[in-house]
N, C-alpha and C. Protein backbone atom coordinates (compact mmCIF):
# COMPACT_ATOMS: atom_id res chain seq x y z
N UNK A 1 91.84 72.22 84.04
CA UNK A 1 90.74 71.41 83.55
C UNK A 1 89.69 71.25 84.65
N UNK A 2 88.93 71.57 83.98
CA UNK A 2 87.16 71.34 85.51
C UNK A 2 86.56 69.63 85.17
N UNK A 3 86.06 69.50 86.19
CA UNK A 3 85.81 67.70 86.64
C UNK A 3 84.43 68.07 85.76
N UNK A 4 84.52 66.76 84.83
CA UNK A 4 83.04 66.62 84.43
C UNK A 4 82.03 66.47 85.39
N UNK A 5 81.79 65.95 86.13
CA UNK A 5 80.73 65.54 87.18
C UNK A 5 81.23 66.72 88.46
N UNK A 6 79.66 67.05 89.26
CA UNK A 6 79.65 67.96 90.11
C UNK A 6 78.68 67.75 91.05
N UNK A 7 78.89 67.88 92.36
CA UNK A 7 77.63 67.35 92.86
C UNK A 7 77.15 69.06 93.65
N UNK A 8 75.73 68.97 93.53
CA UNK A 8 74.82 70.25 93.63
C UNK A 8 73.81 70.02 94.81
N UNK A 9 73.69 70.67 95.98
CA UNK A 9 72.79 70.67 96.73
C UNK A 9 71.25 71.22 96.34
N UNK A 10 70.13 70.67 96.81
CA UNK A 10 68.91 71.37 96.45
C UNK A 10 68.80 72.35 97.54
N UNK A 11 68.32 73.32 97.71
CA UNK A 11 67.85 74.19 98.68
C UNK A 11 66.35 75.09 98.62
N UNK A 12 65.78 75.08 97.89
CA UNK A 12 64.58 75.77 97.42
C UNK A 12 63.18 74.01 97.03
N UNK A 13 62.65 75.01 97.09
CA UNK A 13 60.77 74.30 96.66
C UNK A 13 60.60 74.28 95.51
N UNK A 14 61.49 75.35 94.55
CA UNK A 14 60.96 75.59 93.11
C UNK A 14 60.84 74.50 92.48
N UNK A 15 61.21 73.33 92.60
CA UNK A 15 61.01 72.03 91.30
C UNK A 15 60.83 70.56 92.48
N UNK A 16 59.89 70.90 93.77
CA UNK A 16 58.87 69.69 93.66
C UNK A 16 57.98 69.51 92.58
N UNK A 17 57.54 68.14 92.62
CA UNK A 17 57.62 66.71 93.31
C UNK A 17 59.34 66.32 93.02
N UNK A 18 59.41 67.04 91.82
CA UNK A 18 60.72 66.04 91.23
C UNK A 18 61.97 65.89 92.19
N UNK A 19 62.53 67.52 92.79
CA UNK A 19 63.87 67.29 93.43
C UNK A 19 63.09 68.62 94.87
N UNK A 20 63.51 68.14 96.24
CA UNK A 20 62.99 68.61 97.30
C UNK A 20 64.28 69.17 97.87
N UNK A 21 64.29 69.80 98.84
CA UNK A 21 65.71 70.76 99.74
C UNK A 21 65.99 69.46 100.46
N UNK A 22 67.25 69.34 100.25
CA UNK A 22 68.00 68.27 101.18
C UNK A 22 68.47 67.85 100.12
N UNK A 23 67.94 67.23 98.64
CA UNK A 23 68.35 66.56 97.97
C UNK A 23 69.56 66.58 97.18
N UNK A 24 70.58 65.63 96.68
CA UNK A 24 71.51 66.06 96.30
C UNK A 24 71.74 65.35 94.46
N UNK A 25 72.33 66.64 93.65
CA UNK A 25 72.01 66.36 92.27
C UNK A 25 73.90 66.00 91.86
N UNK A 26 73.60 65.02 91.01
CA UNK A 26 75.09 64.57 90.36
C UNK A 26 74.68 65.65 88.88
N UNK A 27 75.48 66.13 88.64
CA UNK A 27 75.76 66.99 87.50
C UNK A 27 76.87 66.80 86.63
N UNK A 28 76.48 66.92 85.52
CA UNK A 28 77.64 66.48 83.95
C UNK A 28 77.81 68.10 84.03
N UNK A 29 78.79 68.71 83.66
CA UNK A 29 78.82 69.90 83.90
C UNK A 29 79.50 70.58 82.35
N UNK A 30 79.60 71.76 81.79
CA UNK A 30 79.95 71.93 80.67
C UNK A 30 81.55 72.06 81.09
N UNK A 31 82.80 71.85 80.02
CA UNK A 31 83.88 71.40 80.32
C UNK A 31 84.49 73.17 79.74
N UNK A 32 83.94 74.05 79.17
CA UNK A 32 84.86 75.50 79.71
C UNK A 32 84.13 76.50 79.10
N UNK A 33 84.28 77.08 78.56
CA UNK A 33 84.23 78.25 77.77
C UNK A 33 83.98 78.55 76.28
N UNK A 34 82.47 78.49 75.31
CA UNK A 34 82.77 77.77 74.37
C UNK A 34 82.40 76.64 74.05
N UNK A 35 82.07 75.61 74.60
CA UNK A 35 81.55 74.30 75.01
C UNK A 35 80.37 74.11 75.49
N UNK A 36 79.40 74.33 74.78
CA UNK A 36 78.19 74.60 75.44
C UNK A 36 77.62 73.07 75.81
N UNK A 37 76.86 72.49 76.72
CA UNK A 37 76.54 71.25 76.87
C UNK A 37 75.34 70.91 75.88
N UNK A 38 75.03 69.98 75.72
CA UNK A 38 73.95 69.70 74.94
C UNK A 38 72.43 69.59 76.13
N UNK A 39 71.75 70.34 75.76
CA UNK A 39 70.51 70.19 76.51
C UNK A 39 69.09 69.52 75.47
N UNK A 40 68.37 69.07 76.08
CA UNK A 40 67.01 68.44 75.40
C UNK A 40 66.06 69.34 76.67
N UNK A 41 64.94 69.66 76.00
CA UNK A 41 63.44 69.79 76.12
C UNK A 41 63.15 69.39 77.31
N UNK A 42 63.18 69.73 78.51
CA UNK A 42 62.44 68.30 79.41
C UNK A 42 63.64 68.28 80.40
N UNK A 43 65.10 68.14 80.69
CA UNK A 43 65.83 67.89 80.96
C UNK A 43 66.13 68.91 82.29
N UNK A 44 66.44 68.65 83.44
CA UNK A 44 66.58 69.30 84.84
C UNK A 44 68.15 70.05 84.38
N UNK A 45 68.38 71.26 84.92
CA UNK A 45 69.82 71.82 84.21
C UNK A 45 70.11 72.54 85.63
N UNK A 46 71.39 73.32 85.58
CA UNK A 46 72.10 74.03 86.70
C UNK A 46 72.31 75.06 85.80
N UNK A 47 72.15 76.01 86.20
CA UNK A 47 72.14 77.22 85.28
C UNK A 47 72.96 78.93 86.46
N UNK A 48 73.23 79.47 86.15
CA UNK A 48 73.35 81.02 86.50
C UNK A 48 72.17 82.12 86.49
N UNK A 49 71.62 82.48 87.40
CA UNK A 49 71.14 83.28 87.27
C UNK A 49 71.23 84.55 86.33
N UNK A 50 70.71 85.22 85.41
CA UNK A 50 71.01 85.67 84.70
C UNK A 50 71.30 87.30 85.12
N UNK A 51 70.64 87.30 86.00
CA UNK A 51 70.61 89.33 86.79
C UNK A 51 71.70 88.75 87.88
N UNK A 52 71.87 87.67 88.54
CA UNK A 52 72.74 87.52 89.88
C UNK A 52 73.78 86.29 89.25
N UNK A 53 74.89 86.56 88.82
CA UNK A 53 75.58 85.24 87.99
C UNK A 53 76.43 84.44 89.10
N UNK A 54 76.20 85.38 90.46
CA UNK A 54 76.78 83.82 91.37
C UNK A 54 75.56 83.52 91.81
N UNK A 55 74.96 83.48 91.21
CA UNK A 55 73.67 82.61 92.08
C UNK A 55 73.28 81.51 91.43
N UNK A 56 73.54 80.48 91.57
CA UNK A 56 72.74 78.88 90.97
C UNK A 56 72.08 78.59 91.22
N UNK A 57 70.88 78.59 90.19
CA UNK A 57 69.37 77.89 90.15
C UNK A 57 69.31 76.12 89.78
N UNK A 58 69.01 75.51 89.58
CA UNK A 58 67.81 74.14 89.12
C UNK A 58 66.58 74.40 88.28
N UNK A 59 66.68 74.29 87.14
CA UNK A 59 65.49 74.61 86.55
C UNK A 59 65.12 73.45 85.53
N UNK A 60 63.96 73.53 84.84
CA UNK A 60 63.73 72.18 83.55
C UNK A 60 63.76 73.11 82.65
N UNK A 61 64.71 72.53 82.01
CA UNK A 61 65.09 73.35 80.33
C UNK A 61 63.34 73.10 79.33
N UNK A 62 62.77 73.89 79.59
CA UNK A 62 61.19 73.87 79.24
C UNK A 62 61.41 73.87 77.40
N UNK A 63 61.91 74.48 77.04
CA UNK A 63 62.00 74.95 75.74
C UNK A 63 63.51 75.55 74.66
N UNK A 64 63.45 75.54 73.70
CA UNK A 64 64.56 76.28 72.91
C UNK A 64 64.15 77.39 72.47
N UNK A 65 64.65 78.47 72.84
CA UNK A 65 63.96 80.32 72.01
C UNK A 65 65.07 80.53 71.49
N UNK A 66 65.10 81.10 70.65
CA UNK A 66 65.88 82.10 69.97
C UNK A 66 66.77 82.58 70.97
N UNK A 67 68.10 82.67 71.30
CA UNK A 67 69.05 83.40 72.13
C UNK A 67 69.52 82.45 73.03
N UNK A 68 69.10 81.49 73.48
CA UNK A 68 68.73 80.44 74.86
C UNK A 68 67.47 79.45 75.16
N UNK A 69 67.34 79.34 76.54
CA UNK A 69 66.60 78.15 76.96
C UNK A 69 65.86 79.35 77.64
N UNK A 70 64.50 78.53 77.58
CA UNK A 70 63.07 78.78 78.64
C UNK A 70 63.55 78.21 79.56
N UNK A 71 63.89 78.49 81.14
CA UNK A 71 63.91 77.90 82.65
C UNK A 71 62.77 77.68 83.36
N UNK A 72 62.01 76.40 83.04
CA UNK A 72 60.97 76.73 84.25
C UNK A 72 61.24 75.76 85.70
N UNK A 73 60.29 76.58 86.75
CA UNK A 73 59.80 75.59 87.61
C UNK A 73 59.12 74.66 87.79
N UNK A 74 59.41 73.62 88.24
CA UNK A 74 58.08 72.63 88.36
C UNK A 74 56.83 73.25 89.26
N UNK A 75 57.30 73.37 90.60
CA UNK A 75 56.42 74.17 91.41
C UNK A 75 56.46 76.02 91.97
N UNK A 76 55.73 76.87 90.56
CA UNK A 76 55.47 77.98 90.73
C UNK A 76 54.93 78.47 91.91
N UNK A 77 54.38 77.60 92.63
CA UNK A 77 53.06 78.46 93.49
C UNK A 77 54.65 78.60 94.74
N UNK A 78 56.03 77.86 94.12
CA UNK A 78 56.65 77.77 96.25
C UNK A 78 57.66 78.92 95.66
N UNK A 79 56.99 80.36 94.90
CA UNK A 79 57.99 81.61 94.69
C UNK A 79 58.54 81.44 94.24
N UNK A 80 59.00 80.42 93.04
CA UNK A 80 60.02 80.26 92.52
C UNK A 80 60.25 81.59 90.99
N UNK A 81 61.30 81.52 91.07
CA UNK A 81 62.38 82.53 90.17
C UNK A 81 62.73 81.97 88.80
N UNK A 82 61.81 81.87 87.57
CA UNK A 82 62.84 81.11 86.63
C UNK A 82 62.12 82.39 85.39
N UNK A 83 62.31 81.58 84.29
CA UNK A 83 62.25 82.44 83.09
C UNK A 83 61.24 83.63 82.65
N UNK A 84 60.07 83.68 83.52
CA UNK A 84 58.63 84.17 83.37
C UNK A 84 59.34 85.15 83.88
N UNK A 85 60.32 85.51 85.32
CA UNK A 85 60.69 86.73 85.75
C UNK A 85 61.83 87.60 85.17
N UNK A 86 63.08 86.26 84.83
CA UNK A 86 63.95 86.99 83.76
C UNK A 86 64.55 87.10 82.51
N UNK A 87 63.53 85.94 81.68
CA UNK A 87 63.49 85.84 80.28
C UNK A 87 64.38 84.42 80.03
N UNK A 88 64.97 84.49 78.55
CA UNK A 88 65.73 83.72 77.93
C UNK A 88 66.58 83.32 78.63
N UNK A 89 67.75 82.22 79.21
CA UNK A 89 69.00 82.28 79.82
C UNK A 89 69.23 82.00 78.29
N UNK A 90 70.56 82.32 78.46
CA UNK A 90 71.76 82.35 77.19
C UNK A 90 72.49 81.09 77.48
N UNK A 91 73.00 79.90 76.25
CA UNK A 91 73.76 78.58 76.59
C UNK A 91 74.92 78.71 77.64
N UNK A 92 75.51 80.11 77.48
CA UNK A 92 76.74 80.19 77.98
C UNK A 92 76.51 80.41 79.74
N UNK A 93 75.30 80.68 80.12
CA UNK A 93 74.89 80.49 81.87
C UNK A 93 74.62 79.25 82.51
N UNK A 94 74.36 78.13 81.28
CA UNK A 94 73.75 76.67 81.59
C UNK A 94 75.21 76.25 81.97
N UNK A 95 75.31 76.12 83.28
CA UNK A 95 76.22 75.11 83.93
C UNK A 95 76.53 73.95 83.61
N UNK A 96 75.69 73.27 83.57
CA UNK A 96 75.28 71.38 83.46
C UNK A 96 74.15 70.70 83.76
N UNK A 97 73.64 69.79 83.40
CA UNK A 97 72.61 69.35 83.47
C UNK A 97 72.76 68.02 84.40
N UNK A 98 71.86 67.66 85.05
CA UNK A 98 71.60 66.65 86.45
C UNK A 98 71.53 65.45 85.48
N UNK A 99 72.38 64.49 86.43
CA UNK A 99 72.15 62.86 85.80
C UNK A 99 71.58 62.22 86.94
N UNK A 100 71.76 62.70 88.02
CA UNK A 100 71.02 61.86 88.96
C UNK A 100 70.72 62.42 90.17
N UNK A 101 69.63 62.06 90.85
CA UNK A 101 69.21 62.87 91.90
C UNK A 101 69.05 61.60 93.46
N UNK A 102 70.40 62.28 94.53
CA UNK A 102 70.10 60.82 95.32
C UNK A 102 69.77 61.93 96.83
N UNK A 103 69.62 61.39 98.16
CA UNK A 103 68.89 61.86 98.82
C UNK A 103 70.53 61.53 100.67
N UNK A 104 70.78 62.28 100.70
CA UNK A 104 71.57 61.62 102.20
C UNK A 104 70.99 60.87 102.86
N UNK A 105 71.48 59.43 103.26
CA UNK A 105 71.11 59.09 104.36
C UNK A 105 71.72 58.83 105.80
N UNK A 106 72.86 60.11 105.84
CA UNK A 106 73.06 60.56 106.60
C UNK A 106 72.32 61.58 107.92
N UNK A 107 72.44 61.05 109.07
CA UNK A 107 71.13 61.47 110.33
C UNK A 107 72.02 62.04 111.24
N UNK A 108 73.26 61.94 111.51
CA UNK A 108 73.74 62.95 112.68
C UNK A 108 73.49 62.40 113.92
N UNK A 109 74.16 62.61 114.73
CA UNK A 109 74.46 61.73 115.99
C UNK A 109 73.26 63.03 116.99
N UNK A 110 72.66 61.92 117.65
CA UNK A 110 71.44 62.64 118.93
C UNK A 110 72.27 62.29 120.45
């Protein structure tokens, strides 16, 4: 059995203002195989890359198409990688979707 909740590091620019590198995302995650999570319009998701399937993106579930979800970025101009470059993702790549986004305030000893 996989843990509903997951916690996800940010590492990329692609979705300022909303979530920045450092930041860390609590994730509801889909529970197996088959089980697709429920996504809405609007909603920040964890997804699979669709050409690289160990690779995990952050994207806003922009839309519903036919086959899957539209992935976009919030911020295109910082290179970001979402649906414009590799189309539709399919339900079954959507990982889980973010419930909350908190920030370390952890600083490390000088």
């Amino acid at each position: 059995m996989r843990w509903p909740l997951w916690r996800v590091a940010v590492a990329e620019r692609s979705m300022e203002p909303a979530l920045r590198p450092g930041d860390w995302l609590v994730v509801r995650r889909t529970m197996g195989p088959g089980r697709p999570l429920r996504v809405r319009a609007g909603q920040i998701v964890v997804a699979r890359h669709p050409g690289r399937p160990d690779l995990l993106i952050v994207k806003r579930a922009a839309r519903r198409e036919p086959g899957g979800w539209w992935l976009a970025s919030d911020n295109p101009a910082a290179g970001a990688v979402d649906s414009r470059a590799f189309g539709v993702v399919p339900p079954s790549l959507i990982e889980g979707r973010v419930l909350w986004r908190y920030r370390s305030g952890h600083r490390g000893r000088t």
